[in-house]
Every structure is written in C-alpha cells, then in structure tokens.
Protein backbone atom coordinates (compact mmCIF):
# COMPACT_ATOMS: atom_id res chain seq x y z
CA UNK A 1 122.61 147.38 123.84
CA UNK A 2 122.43 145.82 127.31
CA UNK A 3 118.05 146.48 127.50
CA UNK A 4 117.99 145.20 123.90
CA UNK A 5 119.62 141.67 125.12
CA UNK A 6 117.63 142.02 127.87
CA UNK A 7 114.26 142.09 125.46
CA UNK A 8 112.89 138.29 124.65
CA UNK A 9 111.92 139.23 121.29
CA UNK A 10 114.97 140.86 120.61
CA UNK A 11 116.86 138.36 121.97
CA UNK A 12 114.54 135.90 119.75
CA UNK A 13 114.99 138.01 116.36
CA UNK A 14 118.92 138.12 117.05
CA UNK A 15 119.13 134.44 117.70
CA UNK A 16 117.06 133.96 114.31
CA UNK A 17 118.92 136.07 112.27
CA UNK A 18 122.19 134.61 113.46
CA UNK A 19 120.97 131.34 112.43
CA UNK A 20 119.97 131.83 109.34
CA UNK A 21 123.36 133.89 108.59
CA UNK A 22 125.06 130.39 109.11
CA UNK A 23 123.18 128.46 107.31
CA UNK A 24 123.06 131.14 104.18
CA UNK A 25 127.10 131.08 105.01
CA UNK A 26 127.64 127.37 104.35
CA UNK A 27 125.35 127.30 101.30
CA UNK A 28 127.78 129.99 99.71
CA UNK A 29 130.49 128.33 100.84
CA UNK A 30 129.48 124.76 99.90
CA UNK A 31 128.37 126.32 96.17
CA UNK A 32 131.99 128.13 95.94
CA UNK A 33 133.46 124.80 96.78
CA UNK A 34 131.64 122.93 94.33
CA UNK A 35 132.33 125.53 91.16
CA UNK A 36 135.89 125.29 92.07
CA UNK A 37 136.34 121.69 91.89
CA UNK A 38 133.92 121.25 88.86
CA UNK A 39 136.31 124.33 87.82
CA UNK A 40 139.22 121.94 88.39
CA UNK A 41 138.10 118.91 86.40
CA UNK A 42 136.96 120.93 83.45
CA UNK A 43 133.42 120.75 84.02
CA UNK A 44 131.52 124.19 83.14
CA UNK A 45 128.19 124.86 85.50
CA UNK A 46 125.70 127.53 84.11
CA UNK A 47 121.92 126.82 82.34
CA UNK A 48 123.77 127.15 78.62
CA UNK A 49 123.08 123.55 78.00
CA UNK A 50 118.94 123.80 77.98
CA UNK A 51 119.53 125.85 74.50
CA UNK A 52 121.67 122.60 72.82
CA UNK A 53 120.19 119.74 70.99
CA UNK A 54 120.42 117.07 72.59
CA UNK A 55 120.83 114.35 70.17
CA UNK A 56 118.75 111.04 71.75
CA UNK A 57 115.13 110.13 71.48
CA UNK A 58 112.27 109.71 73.93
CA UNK A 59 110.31 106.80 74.16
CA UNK A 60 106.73 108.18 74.77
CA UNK A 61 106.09 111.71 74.19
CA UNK A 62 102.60 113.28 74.12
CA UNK A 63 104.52 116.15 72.00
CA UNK A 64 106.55 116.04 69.05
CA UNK A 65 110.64 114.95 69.76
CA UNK A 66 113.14 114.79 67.89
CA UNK A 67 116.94 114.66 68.46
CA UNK A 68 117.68 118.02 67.33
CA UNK A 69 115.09 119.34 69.50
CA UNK A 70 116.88 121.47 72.80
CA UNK A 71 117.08 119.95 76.50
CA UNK A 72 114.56 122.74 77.54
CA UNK A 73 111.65 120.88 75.11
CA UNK A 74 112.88 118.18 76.33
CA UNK A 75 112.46 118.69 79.99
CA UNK A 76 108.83 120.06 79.13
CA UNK A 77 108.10 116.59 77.39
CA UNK A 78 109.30 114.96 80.86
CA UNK A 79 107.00 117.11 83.07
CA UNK A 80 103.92 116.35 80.42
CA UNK A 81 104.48 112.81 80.90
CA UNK A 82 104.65 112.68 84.68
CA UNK A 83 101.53 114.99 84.58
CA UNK A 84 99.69 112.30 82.25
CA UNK A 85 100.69 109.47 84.34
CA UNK A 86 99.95 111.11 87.47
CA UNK A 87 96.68 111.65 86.30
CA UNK A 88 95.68 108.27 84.99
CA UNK A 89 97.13 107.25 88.04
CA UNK A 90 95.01 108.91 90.63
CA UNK A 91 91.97 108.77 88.89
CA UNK A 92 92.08 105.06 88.79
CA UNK A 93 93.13 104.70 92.13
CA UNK A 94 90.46 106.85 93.64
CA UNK A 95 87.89 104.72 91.64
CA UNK A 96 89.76 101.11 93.01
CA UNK A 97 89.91 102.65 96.68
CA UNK A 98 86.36 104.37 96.77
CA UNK A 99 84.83 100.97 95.69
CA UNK A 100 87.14 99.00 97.96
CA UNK A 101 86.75 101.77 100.95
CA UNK A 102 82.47 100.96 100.14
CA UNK A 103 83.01 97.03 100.39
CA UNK A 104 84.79 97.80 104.09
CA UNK A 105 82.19 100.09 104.88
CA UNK A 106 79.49 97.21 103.86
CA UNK A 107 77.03 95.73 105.80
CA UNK A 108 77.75 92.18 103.88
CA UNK A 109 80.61 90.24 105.62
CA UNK A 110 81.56 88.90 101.98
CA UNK A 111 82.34 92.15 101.05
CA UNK A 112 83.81 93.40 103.84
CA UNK A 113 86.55 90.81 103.78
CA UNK A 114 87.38 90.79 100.09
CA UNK A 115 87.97 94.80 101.05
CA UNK A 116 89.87 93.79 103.77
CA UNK A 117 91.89 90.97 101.93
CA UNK A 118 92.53 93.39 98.99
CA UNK A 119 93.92 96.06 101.60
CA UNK A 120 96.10 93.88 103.61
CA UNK A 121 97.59 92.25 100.33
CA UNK A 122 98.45 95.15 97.68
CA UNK A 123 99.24 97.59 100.76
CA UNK A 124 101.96 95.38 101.80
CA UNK A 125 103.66 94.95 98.61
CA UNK A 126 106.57 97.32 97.28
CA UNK A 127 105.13 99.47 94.93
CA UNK A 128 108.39 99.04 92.34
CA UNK A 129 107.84 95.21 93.07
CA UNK A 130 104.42 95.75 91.39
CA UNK A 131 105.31 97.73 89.00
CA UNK A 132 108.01 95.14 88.12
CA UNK A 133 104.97 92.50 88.22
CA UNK A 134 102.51 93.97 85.64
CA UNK A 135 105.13 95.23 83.39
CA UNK A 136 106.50 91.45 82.84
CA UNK A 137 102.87 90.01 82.72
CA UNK A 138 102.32 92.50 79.89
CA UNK A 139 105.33 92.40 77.95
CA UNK A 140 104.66 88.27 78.30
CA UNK A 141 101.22 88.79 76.35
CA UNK A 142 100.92 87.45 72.74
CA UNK A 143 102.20 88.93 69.79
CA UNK A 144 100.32 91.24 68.07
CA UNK A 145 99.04 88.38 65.49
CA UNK A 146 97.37 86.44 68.27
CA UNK A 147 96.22 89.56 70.27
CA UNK A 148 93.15 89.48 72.60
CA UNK A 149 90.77 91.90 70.95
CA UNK A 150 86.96 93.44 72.12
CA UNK A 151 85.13 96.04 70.93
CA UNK A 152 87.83 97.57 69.28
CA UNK A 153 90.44 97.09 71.15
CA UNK A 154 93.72 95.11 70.85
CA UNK A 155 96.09 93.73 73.82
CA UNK A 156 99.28 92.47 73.25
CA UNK A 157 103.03 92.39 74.03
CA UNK A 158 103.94 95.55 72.69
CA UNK A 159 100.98 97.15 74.29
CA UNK A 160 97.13 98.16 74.46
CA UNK A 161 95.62 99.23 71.19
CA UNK A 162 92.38 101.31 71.33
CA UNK A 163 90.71 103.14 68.74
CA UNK A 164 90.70 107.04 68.53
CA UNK A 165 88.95 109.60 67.06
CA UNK A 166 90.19 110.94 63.33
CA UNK A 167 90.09 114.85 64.44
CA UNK A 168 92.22 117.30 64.65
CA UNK A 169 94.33 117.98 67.95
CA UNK A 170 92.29 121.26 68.46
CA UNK A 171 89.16 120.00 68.22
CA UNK A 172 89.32 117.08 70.42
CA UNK A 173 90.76 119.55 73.00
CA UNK A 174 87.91 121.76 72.55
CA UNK A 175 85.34 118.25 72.86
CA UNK A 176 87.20 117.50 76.02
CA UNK A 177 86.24 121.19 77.44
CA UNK A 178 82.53 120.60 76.20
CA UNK A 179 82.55 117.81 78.09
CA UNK A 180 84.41 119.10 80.63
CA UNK A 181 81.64 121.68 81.04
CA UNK A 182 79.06 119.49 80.76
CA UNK A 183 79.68 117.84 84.22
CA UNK A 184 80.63 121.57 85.50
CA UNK A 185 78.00 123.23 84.41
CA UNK A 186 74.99 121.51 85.95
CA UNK A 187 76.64 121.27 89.03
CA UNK A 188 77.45 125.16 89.63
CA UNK A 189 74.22 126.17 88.44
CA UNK A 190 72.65 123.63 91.42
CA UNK A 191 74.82 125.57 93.66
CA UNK A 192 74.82 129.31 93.03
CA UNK A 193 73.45 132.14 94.56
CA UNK A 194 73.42 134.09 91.81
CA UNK A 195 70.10 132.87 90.59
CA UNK A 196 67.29 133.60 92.22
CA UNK A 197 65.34 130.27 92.06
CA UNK A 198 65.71 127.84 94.88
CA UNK A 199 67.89 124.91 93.79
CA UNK A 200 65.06 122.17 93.62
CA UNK A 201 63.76 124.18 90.56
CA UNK A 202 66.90 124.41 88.63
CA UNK A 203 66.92 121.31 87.47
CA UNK A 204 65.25 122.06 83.62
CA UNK A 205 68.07 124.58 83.79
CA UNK A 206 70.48 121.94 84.98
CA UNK A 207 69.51 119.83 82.13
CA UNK A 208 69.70 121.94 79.15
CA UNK A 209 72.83 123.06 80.41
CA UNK A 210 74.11 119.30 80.38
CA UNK A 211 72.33 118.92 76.82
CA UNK A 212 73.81 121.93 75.36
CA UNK A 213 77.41 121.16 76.28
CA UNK A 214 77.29 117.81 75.06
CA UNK A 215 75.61 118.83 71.54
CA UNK A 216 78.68 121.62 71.74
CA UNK A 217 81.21 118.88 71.75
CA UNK A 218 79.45 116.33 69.08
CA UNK A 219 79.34 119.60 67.07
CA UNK A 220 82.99 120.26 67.50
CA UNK A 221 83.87 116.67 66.82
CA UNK A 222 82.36 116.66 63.33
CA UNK A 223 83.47 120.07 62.05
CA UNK A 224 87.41 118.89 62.99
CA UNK A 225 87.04 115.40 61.68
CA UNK A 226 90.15 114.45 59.18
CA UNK A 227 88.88 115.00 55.55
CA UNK A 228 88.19 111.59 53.54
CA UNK A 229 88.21 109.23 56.89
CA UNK A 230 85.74 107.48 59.21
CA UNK A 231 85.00 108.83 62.46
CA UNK A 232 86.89 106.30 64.28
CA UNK A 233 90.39 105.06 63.65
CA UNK A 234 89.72 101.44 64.86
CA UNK A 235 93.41 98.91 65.21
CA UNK A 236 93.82 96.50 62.70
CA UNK A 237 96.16 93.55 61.76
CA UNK A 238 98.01 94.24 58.74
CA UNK A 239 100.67 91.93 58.40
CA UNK A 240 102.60 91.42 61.26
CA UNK A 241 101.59 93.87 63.14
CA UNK A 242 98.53 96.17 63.91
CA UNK A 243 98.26 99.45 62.58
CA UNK A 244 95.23 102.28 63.03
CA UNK A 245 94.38 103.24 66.61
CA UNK A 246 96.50 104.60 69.70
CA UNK A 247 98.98 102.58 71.36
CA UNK A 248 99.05 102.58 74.81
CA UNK A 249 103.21 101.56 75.51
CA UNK A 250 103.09 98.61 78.31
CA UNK A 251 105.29 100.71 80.25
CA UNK A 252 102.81 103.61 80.58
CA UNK A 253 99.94 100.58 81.51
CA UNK A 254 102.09 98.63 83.91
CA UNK A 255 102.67 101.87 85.89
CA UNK A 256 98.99 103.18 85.56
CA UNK A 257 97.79 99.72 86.82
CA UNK A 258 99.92 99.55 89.44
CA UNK A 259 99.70 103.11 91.03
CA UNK A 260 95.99 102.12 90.82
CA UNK A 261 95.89 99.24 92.69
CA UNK A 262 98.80 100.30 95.74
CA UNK A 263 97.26 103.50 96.18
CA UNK A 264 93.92 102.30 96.22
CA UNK A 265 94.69 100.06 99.07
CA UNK A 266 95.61 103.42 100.82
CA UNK A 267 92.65 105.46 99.61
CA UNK A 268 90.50 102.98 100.85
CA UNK A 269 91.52 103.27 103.81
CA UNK A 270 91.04 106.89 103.86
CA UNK A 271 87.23 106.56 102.56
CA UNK A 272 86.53 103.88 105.14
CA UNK A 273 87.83 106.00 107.88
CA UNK A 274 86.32 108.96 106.50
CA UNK A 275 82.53 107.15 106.20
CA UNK A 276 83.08 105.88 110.08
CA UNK A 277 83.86 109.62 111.40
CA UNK A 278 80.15 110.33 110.22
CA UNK A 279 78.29 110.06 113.62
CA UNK A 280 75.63 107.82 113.94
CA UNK A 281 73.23 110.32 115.68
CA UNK A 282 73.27 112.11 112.41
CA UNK A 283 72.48 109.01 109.87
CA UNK A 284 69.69 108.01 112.77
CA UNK A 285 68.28 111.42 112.22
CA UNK A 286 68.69 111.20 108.64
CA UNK A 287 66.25 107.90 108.47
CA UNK A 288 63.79 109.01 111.00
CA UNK A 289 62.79 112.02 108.63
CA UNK A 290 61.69 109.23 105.81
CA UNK A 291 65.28 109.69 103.76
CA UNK A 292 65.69 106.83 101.78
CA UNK A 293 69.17 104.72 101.60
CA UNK A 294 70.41 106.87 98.37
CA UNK A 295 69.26 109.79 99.95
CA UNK A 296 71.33 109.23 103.46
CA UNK A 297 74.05 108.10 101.32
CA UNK A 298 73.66 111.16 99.06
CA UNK A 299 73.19 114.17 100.85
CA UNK A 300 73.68 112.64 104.63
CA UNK A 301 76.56 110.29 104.93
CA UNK A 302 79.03 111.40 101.50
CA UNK A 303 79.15 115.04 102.15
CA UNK A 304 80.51 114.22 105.55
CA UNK A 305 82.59 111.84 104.84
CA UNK A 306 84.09 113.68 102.44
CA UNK A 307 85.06 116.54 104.36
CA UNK A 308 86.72 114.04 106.93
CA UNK A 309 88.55 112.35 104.35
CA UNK A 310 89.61 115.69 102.19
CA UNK A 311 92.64 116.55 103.69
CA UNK A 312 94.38 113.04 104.23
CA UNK A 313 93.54 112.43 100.76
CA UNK A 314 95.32 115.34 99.16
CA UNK A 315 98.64 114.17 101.00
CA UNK A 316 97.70 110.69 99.83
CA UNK A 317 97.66 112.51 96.11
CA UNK A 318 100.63 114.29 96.43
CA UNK A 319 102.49 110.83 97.56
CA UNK A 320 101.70 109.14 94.59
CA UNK A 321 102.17 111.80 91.93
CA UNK A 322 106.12 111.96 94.03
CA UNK A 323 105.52 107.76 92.81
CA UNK A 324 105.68 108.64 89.07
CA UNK A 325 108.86 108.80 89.32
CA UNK A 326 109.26 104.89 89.69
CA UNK A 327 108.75 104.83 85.81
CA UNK A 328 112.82 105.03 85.23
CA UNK A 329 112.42 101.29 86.92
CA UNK A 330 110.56 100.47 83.74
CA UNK A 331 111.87 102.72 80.98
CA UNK A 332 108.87 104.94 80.79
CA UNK A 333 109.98 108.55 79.65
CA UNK A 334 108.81 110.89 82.60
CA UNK A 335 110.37 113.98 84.23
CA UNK A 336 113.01 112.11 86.45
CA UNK A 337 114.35 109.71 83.18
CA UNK A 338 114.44 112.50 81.33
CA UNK A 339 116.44 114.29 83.76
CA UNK A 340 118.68 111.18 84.58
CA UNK A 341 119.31 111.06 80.43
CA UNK A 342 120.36 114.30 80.80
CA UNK A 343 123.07 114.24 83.58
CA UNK A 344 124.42 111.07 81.31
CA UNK A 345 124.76 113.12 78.14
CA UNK A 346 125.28 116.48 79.03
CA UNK A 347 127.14 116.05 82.48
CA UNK A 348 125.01 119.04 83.74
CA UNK A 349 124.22 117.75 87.09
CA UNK A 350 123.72 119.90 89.77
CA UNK A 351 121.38 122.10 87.28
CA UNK A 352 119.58 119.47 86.03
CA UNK A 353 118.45 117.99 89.52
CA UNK A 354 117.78 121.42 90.38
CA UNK A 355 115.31 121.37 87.69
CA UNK A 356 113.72 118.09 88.60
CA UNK A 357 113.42 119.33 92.50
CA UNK A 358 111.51 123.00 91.35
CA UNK A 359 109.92 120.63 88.79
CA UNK A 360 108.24 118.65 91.50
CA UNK A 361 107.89 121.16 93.93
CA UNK A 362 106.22 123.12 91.78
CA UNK A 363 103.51 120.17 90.87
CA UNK A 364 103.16 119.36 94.29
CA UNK A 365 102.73 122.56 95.82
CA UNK A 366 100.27 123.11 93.18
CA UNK A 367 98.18 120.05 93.72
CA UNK A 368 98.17 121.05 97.40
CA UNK A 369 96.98 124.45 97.18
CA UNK A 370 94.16 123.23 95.06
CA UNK A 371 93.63 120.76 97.68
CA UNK A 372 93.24 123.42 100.48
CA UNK A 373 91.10 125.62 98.63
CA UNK A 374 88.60 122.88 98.13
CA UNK A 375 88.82 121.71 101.65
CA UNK A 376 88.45 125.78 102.58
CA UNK A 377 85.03 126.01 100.09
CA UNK A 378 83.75 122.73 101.11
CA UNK A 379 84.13 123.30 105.24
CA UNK A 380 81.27 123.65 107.05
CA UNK A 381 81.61 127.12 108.19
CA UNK A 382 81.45 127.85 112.20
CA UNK A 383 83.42 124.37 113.25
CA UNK A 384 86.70 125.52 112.81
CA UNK A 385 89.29 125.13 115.37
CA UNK A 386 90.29 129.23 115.99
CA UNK A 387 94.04 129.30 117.53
C-alpha cells in the first residue's frame, strides 16, 4: 500500500477517483432530496407525462398539432422549429457578415466605413432589444387590405405572404434534394480522385451533372403538382384578408432578421480577420504569375481565408443557434416555449428541462462535429501543430 501512495500516477488515479466519488455522491444525494420533497407536495417525477395529450395549441408548427396530440410530438414540433429558425438564421447572417466582412476588407474608404459603422452599431445592441425592435416595426405594418405587395408577395401586420408551389409535400422534398445535388454534384466531381481526368477537363462532366439534377427536380415538380391547380399558389386579397400563398408569422421574420443582422456584425468580423491572416507574400506571388483579381480572390486569397476563419466561425454558429431560444421573448413556438408551456401545464419540471438541455446539447454537439470534420478535410495537410 505504502509503494502504491508512493507512485504519482497512482497517487493521481486515487485522487481522481475520489473526486469523482463525491461529486457522483452529491448528485444522488441532491436527486434523493429532490424526489422526496416533490414526494411531499404531491408532485409525481417520472417521463409518464410525454405519452398524455396535452390539450393547448402551438402557434407555428412546420408539422401537424393538435391538442390531443402527446407532449412527446409536441417536443419534436419545438426542436423542428428551433432547427428552421436556426437555419434561416445563419444562412442570412453569413450572407450579411460575408458582404459586410468584404466592405472592411475593401480597398474603397466608403466602404470600409459603412462596414465599420454597421459593425460598431448592430454589435453593440442587445440582441432581445432587436428582436423587440423588428417585431414591433412589423406588427406596426398595414393591414392586410393596404399591404405592400411585389412580385407576388404581400407584407403586412400579420406577416409576409409569398407564393408557394401547389405540390405535394414529397415532391417538393425530393425538388429540394435535386437541387440540393445540383450544387453537390459539380463540385465533388471537380474534386475527386476517383476519376481519372485531371480536374480542368471535368468541366462538360461538371455541367451535365448540374443540368441533369436540375431537369430531375423540374421533372419532380410537375409529376407532384396538385390536380386541377396552377403551378403557383400566388396571395390574394379576398375580402379582408389575403388568402393563397405561405405566411411567414412576424414572429418567425422579426427573429430571422434580427439573428441576421447581430450575428452578422460578428461574422464579419470573423471574415475580415480571416482575409487579413492571408499573408501578403502569398497574394504578391499570386499576381506576379499573371492571376487575375477573381482568380487571387478565387483560388488564392478565399481558400485561405477560409481555413483561418473555419473554426471561430463554427463557435460563432453554435452561439447563435443557443440564440433561438430568444423567440419565447416574442411568442414564437420553438424548443424552449414549448418546453416552458410544458412545465406550466404539466408541472413536469425537472424532466422537461432535462429534455430541453439533451435537446440542445445534442444540436450543438452535432453542429460542432460537423464543423470539425470540415475544418479536418479542408486543412492543409503537413501544418499542423503535433503535441
């Protein structure tokens, strides 16, 4: 006993597991505790209640709700929702911050200070505070008879009209994955090793590729149109209020715009410092071998910069899909409303922020991972630090 104490790494792995024996020990106590008093007041813990109906209604639901449908359904709605936001959200944002992150970058003073202005203003603003601001300048728009309407679409008070496709569900899924695959496509068949060609004489390939997906999805499209209607479900007033189209709820837009615009002052940021960790030596090399601007851009400065920029921008994701969760501020149904609804009705509280914490953590862990592996593939292999 006396030689094992006298080991460091014994010492080490004693010390560790003693540690987390006390911490594991006041988790079982503190859950003990907290049965017995729930125990006390006649509140019953356990996952029973996910299987009960839960008798309110969701505001915006991408699925089909109902009040007799179970918490479980419900909880899945929530999760949809935050994942539909989230993605609007960081989309838009990484379009608002890559163009402001170019103005910065700019060799024009103009547009280096609007970049500037824009950063220093939105960044510095409370994201709820924003989200407060462009859900009352939305709500304050005119009714629907005196809407502001282009090309289709309709704003107003109760929200954005636009017009859809009349398809089935099915098929505009399978159009989105044609499409999906026609960006895809080209791109790995440019990369690959699998094909023998070098990549400058891929492009016919490239291009049918592109041609074929896209025919794929118009194909699709007209074989799951709705029988007897036009292609395109366009808004229109009837009455007193518009009908035909999608409705976009002002909640969902408020928080969309707003995610875009505060996290594009950060992702700005994160592109400007990611275009000034390209060395100059290597853009300077770059022109003296004839390159033209788009091509140093292209294949010079981007690549570069985007391998700098990779990893602070998946934290920078992460951060503002953990942001969705400001839509409770504005009545928007995501995860965490739909979990707060449910500690009010059901008085299931411990389980039901469990949920929302795995919920997240399971998002975020996810969005990470996918993250690293396209930092890993993207590396340029040899500069690694090696510990």
């Amino acid at each position: 006993m006396g030689s094992l104490l006298r080991n460091q790494k014994a010492r080490n792995a004693l010390l560790q597991a003693v540690f987390v024996g006390a911490l594991g020990s006041l988790v079982i106590a503190g859950a003990l505790i907290a049965q017995q008093n729930m125990a006390a007041q006649g509140i019953t813990s356990g996952f029973d209640f996910l299987f009960k109906p839960t008798g309110w209604e969701v505001t915006f639901s991408l699925l089909p709700a109902k009040p007799t449908d179970p918490y479980w359904w419900y909880f899945l709605i929530g999760i949809i929702n935050t994942l539909f936001l989230g993605a609007f959200g960081l989309v838009t944002a990484t379009i608002v911050g890559t163009v402001v992150g170019l103005a910065r970058t700019s060799s024009n003073d103009l547009a280096r200070l609007l970049g500037r202005s824009y950063v220093d203003v939105f960044r510095n603003i409370p994201l709820i505070l924003q989200v407060f601001f462009w859900n009352a300048l939305i709500t304050h728009l005119p009714p629907p008879r005196e809407a502001h309407e282009a090309w289709g679409f309709a704003l107003t008070s109760r929200g954005l009209y636009v017009p859809i496709l009349n398809v089935h569900g099915l098929a505009f899924a399978g159009a989105m994955v044609a499409l999906l695959a026609a960006i895809v496509l080209p791109i790995w068949l440019g990369r690959t090793a699998r094909l023998g060609s070098p990549p400058e004489q891929r492009r016919p390939l490239q291009l049918a590729a592109a041609i074929l997906a896209l025919a794929c999805a118009v194909l699709i499209l007209f074989l799951g149109r709705l029988p007897d209607t036009a292609l395109m479900n366009v808004p229109a007033l009837r009455g007193l209020n518009l009908q035909g189209g999608l409705r976009v709820p002002p909640e969902f837009t408020a928080l969309v715009v707003a995610i875009a615009i505060y996290g594009g002052s950060y992702i700005a940021e994160i592109v400007r410092g990611g275009f000034k960790a390209v060395g100059r030596g290597q853009v300077e090399a770059a022109n003296s071998l004839g390159l033209t601007p788009w091509q140093v851009f292209s294949r010079v400065r981007l690549p570069l910069a985007l391998r700098a920029m990779l990893p602070i921008l998946a934290n920078q994701y992460v951060w503002l899909m953990k942001a969705t969760t400001l839509g409770i501020a504005v009545g928007f149904a995501d995860f965490f409303m739909i979990v707060a609804l449910t500690i009010n009705h059901s008085g299931q509280t411990l389980e039901a922020i469990g949920i929302l914490m795995a919920g997240f953590l399971i998002i975020n862990l996810s969005l990470a991972a996918l993250f690293n592996r396209i930092n890993k593939a993207i590396a340029l292999k040899g500069n690694q630090l090696r510990g």
